[in-house]
C-alpha atoms as a PDB file:
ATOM      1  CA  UNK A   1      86.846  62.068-120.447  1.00  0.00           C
ATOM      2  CA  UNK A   2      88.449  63.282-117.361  1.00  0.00           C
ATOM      3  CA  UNK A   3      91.428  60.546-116.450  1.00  0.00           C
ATOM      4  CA  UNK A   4      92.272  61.185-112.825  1.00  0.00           C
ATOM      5  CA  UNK A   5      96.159  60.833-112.239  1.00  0.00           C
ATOM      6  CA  UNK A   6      98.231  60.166-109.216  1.00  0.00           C
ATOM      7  CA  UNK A   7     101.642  61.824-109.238  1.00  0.00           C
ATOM      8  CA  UNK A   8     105.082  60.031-107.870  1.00  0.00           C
ATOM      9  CA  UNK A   9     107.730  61.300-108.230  1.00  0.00           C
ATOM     10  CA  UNK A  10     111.668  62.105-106.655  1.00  0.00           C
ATOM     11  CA  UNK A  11     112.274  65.711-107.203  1.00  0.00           C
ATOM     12  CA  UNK A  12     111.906  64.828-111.231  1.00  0.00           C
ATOM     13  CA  UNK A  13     111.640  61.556-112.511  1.00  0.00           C
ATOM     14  CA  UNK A  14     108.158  60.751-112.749  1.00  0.00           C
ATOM     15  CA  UNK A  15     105.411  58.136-112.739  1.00  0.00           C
ATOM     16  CA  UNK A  16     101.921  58.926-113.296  1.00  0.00           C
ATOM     17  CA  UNK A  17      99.294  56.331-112.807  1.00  0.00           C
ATOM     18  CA  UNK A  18      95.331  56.461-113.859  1.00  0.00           C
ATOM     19  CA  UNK A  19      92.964  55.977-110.565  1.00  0.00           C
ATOM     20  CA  UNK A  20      90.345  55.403-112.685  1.00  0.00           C
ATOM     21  CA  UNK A  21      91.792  53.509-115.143  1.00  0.00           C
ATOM     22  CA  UNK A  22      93.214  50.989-112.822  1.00  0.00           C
ATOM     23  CA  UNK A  23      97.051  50.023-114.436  1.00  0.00           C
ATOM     24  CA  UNK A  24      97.261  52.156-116.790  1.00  0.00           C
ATOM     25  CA  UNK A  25     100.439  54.706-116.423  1.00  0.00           C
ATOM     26  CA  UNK A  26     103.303  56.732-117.825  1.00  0.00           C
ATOM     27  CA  UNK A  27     106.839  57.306-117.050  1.00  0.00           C
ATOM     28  CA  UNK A  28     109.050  60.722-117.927  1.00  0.00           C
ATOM     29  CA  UNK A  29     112.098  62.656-116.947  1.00  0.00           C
ATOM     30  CA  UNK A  30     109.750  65.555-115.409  1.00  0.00           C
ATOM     31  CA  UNK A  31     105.615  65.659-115.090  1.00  0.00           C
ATOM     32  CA  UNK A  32     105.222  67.494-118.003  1.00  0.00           C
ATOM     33  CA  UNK A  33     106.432  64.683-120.289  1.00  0.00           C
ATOM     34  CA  UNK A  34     104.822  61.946-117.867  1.00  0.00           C
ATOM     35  CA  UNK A  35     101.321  64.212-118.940  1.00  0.00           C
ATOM     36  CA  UNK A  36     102.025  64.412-122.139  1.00  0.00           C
ATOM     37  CA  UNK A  37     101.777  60.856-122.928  1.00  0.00           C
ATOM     38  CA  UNK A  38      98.939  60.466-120.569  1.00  0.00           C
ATOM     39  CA  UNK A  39      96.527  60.430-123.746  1.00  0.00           C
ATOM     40  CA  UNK A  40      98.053  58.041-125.466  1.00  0.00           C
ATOM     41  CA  UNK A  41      98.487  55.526-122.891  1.00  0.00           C
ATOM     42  CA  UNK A  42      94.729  55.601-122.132  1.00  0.00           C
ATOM     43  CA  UNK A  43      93.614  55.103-126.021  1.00  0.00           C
ATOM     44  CA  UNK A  44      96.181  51.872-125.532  1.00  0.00           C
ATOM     45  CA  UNK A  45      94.721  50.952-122.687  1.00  0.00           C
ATOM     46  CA  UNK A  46      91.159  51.110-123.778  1.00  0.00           C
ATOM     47  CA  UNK A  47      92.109  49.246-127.108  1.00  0.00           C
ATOM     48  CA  UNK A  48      93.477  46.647-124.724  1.00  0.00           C
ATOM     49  CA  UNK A  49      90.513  46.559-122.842  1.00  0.00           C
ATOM     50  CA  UNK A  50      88.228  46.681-125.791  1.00  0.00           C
ATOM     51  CA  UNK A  51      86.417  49.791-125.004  1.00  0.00           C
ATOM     52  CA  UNK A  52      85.683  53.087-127.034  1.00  0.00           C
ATOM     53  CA  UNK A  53      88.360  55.917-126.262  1.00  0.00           C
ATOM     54  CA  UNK A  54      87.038  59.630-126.119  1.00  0.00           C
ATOM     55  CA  UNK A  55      88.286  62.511-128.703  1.00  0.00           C
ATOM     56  CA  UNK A  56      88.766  64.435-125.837  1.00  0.00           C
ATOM     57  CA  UNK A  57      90.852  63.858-122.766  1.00  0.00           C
ATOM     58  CA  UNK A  58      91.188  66.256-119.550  1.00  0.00           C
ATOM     59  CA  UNK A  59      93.531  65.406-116.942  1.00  0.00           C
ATOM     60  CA  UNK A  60      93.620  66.051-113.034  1.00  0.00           C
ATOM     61  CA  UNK A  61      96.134  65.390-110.930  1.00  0.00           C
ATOM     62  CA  UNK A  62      94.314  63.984-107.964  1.00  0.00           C
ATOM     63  CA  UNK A  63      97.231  63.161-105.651  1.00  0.00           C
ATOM     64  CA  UNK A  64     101.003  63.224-105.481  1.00  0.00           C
ATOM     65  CA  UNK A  65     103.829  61.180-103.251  1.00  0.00           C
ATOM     66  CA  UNK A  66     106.969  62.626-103.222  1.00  0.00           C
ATOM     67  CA  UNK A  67     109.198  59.407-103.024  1.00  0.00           C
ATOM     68  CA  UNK A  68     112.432  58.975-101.908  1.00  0.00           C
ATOM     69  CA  UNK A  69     112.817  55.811-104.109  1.00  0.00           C
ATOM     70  CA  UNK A  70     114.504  55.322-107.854  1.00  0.00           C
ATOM     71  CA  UNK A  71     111.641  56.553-109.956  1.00  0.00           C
ATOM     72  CA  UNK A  72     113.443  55.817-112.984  1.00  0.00           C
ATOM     73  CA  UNK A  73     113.919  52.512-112.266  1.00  0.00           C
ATOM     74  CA  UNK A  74     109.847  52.400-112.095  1.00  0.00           C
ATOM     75  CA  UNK A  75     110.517  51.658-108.052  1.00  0.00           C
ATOM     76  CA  UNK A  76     106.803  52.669-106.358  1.00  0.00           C
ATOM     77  CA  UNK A  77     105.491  52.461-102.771  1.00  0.00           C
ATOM     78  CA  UNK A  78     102.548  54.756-103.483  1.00  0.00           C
ATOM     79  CA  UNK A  79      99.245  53.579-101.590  1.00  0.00           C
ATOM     80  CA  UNK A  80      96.589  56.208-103.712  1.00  0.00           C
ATOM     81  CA  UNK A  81      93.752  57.496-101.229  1.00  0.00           C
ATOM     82  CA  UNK A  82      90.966  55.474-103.619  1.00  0.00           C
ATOM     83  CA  UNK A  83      92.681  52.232-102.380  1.00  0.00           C
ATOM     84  CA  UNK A  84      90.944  52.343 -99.100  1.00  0.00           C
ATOM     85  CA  UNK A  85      88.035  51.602 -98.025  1.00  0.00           C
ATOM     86  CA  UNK A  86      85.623  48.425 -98.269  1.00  0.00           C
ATOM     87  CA  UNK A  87      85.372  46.295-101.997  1.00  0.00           C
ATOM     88  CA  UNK A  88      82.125  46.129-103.554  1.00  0.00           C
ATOM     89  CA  UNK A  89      81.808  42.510-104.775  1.00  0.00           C
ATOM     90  CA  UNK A  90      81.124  43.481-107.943  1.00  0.00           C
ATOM     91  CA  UNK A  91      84.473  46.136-108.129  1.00  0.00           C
ATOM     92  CA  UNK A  92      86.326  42.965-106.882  1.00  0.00           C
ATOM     93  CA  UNK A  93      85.384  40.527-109.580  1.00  0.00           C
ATOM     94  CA  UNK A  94      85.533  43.453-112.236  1.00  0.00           C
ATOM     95  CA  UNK A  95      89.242  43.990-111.143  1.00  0.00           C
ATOM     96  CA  UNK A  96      90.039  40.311-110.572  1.00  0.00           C
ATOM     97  CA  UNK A  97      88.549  39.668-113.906  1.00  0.00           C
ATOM     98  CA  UNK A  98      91.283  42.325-115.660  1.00  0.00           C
ATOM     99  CA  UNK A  99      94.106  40.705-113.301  1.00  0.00           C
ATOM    100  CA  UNK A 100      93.758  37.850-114.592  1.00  0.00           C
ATOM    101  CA  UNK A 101      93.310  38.590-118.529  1.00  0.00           C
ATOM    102  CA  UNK A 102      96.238  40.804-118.359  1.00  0.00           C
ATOM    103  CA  UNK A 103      98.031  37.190-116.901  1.00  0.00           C
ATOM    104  CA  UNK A 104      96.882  35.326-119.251  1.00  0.00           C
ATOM    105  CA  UNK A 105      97.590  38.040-122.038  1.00  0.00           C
ATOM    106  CA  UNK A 106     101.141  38.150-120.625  1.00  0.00           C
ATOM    107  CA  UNK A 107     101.551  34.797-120.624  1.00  0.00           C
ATOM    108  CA  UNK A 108     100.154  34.682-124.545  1.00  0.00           C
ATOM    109  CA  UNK A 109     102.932  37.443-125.476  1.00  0.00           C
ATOM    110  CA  UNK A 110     105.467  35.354-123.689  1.00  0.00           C
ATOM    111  CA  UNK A 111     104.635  32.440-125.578  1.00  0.00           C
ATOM    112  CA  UNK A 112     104.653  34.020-129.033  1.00  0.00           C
ATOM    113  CA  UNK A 113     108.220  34.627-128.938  1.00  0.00           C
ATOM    114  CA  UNK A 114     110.241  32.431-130.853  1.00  0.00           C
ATOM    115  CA  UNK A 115     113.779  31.956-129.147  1.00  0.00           C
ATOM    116  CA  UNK A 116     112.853  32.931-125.481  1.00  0.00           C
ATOM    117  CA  UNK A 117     116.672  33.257-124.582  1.00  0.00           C
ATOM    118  CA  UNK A 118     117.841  35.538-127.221  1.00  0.00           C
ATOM    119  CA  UNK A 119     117.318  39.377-127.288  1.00  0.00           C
ATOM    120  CA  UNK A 120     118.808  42.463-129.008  1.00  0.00           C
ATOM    121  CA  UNK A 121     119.241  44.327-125.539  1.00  0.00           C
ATOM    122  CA  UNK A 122     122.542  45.236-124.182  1.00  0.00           C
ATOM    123  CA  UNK A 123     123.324  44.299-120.589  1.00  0.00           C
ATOM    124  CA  UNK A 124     122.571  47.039-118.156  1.00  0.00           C
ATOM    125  CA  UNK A 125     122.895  47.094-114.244  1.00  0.00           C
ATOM    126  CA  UNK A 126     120.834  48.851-111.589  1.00  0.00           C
ATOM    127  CA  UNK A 127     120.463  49.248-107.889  1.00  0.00           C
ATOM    128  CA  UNK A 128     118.839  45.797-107.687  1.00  0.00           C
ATOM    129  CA  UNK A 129     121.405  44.355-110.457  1.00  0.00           C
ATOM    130  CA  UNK A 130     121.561  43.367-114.256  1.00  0.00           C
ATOM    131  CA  UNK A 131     118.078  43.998-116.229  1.00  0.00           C
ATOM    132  CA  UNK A 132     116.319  41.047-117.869  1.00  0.00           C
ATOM    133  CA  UNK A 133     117.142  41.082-121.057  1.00  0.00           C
ATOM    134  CA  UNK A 134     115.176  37.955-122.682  1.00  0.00           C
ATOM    135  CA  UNK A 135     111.578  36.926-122.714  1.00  0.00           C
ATOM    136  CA  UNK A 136     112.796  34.580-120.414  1.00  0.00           C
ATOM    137  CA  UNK A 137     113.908  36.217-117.795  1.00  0.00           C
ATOM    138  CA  UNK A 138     111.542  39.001-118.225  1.00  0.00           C
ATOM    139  CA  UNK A 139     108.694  36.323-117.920  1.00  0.00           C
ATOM    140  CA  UNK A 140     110.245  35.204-114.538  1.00  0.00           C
ATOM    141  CA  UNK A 141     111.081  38.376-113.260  1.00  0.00           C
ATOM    142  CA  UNK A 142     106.680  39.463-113.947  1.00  0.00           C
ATOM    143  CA  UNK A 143     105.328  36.285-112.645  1.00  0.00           C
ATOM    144  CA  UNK A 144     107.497  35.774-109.434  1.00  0.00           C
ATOM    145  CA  UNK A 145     106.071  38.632-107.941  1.00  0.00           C
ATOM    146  CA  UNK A 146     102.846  36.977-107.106  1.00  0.00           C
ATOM    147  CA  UNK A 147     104.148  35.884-103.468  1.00  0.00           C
ATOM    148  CA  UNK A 148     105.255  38.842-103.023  1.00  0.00           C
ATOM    149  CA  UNK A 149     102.158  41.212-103.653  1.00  0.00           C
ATOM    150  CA  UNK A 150      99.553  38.350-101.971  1.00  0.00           C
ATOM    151  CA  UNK A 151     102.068  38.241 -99.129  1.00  0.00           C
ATOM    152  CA  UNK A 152     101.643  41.937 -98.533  1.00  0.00           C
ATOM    153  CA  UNK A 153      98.071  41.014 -97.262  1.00  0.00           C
ATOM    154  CA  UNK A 154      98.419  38.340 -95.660  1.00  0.00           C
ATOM    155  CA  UNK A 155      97.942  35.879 -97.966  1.00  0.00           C
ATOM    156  CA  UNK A 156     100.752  33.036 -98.392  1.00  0.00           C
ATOM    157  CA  UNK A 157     101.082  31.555-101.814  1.00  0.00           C
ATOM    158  CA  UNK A 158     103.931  30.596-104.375  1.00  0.00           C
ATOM    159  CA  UNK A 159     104.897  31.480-107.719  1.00  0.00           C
ATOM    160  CA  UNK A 160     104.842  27.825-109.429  1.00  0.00           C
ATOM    161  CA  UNK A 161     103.452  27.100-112.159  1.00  0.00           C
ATOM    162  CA  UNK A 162     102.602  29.949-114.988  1.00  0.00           C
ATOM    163  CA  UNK A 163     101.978  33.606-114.440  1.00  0.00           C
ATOM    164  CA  UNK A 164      97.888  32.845-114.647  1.00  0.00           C
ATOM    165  CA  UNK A 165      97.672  29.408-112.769  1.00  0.00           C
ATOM    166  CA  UNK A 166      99.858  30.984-109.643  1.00  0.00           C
ATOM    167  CA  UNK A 167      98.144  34.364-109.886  1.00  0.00           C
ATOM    168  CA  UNK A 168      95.049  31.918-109.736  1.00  0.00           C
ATOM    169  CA  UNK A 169      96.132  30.187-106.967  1.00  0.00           C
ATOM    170  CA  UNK A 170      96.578  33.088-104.883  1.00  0.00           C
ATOM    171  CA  UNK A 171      93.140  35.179-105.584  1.00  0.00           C
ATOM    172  CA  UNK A 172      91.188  31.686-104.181  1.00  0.00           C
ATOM    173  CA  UNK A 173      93.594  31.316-100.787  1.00  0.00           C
ATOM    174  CA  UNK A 174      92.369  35.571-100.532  1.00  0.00           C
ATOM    175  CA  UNK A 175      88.752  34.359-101.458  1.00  0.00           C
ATOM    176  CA  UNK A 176      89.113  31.937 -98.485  1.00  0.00           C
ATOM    177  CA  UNK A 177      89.578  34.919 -95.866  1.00  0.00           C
ATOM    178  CA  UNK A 178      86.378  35.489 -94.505  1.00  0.00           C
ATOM    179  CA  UNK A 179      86.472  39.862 -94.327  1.00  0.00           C
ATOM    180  CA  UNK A 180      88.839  40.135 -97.640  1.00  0.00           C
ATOM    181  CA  UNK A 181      86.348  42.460 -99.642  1.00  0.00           C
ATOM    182  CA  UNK A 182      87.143  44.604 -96.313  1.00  0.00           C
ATOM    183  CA  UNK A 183      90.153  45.729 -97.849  1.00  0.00           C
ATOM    184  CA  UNK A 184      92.514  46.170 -94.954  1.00  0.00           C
ATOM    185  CA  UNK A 185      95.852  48.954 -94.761  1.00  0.00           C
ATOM    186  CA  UNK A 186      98.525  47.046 -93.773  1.00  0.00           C
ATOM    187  CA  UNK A 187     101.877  47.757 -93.340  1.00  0.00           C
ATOM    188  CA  UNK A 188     104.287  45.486 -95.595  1.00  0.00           C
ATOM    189  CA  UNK A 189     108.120  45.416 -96.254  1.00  0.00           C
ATOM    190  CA  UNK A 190     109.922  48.403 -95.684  1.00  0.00           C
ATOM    191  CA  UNK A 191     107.292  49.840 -93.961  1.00  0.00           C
ATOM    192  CA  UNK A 192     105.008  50.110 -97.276  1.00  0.00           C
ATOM    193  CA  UNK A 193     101.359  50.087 -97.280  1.00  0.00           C
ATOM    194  CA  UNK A 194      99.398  47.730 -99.092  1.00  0.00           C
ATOM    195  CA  UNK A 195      95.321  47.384 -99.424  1.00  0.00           C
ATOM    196  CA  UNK A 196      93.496  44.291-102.182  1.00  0.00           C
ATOM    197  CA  UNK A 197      92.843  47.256-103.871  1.00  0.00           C
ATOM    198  CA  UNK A 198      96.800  48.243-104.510  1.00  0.00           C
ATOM    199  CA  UNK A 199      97.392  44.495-105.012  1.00  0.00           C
ATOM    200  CA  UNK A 200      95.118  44.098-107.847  1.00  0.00           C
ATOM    201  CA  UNK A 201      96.306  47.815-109.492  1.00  0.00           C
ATOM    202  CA  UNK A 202      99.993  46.944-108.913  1.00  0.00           C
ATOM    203  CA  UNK A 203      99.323  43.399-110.803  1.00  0.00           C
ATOM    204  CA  UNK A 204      97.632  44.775-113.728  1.00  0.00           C
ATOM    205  CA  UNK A 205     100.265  47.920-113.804  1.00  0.00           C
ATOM    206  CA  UNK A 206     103.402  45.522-113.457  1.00  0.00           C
ATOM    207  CA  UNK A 207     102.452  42.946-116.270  1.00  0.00           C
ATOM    208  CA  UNK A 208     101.809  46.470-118.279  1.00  0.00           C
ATOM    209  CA  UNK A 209     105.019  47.551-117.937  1.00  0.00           C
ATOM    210  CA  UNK A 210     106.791  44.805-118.475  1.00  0.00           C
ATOM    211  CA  UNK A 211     104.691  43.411-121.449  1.00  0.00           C
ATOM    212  CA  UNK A 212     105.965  46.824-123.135  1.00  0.00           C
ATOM    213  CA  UNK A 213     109.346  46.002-122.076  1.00  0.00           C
ATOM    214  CA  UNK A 214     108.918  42.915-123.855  1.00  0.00           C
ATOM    215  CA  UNK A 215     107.282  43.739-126.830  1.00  0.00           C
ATOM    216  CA  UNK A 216     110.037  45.944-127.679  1.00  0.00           C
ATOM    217  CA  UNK A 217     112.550  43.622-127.152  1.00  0.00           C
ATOM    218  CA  UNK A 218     110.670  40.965-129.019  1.00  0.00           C
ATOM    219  CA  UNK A 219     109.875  43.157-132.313  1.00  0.00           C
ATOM    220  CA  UNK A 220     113.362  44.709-132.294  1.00  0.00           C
ATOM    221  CA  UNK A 221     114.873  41.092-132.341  1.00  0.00           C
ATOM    222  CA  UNK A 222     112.160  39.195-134.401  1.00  0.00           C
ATOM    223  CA  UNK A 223     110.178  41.938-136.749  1.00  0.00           C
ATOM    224  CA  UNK A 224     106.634  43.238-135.937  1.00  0.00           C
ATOM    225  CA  UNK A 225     105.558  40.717-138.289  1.00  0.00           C
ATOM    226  CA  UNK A 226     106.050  37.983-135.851  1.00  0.00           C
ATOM    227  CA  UNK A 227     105.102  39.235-132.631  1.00  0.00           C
ATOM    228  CA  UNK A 228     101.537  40.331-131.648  1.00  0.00           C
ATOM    229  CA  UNK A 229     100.539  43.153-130.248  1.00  0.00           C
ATOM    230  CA  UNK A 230      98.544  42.230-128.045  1.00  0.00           C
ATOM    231  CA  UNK A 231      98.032  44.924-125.181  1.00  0.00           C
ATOM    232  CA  UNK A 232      97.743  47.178-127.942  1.00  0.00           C
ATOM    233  CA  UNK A 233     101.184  49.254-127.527  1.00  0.00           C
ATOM    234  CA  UNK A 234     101.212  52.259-129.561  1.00  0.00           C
ATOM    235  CA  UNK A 235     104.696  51.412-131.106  1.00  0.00           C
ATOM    236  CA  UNK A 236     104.903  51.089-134.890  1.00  0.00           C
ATOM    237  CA  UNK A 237     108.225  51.512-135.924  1.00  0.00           C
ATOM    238  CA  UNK A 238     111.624  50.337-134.356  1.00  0.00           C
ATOM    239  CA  UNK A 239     112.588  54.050-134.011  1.00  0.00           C
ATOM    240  CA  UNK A 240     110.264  54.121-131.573  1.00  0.00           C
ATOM    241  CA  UNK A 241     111.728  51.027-129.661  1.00  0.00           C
ATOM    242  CA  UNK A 242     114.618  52.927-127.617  1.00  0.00           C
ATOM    243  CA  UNK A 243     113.367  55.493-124.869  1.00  0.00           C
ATOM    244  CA  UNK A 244     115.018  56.269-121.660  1.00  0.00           C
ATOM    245  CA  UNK A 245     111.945  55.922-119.455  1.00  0.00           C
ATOM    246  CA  UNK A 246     110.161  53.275-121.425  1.00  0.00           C
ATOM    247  CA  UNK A 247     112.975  50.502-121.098  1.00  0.00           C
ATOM    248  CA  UNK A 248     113.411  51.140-116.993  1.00  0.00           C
ATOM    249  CA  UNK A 249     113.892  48.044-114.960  1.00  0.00           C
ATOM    250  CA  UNK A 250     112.985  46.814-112.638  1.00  0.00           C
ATOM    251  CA  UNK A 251     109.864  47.673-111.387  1.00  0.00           C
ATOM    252  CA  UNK A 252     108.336  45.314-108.308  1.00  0.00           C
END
């Protein structure tokens, strides 16, 4: 299986991302450890996804952004080149389709928590202030992103409501637009491009990240006996729970 990667990084933090496995993605100090999970990620993504992983893996780096933004703080403005160009319909409903699971499975993870306000994390602060600790505000920090991507391209919608129902929301106000499936470039915040095709890859690839975040919070505090695993993380012990690049907020 040949995963094709796209490469951002700052000089040496590093985030890799699958173009062909849309969300799935790894974070390291330099590219060589970003690659060297690469493997892993994809059998957890598959798993996820229900599909049959490969023995074999081969990985190409297809494209790289040098970025002038805090990597390790998962911060991305990457457009890949595969994220132009017209929508099929059928590419569209496959990727709306694993948008919204991956909501819905988010939402499920949050709501198998016990005490949604309590969590083993210490405080920490970044450029864009303190981390969310608790499944709480973890939860709140995922879901209110949904006016922000939509609003990217155009499309104006609000976060209330849960992390599926606004997500929702938002896909049938883009279904409304008569030329959506053309799947426009235009220029957002900051000067950022954005494309459907980056919206629906950055949804799927945020709620990833974050549902890790919070699965290691939540089986550190409450025991992997009461917490499922349900994207399929590749964690099985709480030695496992405490990487530098794994526990990064916050990425929008």
């Amino acid at each position: 299986m040949k995963i094709r990667c796209v490469w951002e990084h700052n000089g040496s933090d590093s985030l890799l991302y699958s173009d062909n496995y849309i969300g799935a993605f790894t974070r390291g100090a330099t590219k060589d450890i970003a690659l060297s999970k690469m493997a892993d990620e994809i059998k957890s993504y598959l798993n996820w996804k229900k599909d049959l992983a490969p023995e074999t893996f081969e990985i190409e780096i297809v494209q790289e952004k040098l970025s002038e933004l805090n990597i390790y703080d998962a911060d991305s403005d990457v457009l890949f080149d595969t994220e132009k160009g017209k929508l099929d319909p059928i590419e569209y409903q496959e990727l709306k389709a694993l948008a919204l699971r991956s909501a819905q499975d988010f939402l499920t993870l949050y709501e198998s928590i016990p005490d949604k306000d309590r969590s083993c994390l210490p405080a920490r602060q970044t450029f864009y202030g303190q981390i969310p600790r608790t499944a709480f505000e973890m939860y709140e920090h995922t879901k209110n992103v949904n006016d922000y991507y939509f609003g990217e391209i155009g499309i104006d919608v609000d976060n209330n409501g849960t992390i599926l129902a606004c997500r929702m929301r938002g896909f049938e106000l883009l279904e409304a637009c008569p030329d959506f499936l053309n799947n426009s470039v235009f220029e957002g915040s900051h000067g950022e491009e954005w494309s459907l095709r980056k919206v629906l890859r950055r949804f799927i690839w945020h709620d990833r990240i974050h549902a890790k975040a919070m699965y290691r919070m939540a089986v550190k505090t409450f025991g992997f006996d009461v917490i499922p695993n349900i994207f399929k993380f590749n964690i099985i012990s709480t030695a496992s729970l405490t990487t530098r690049q794994d526990n990064a907020y916050p990425a929008l």
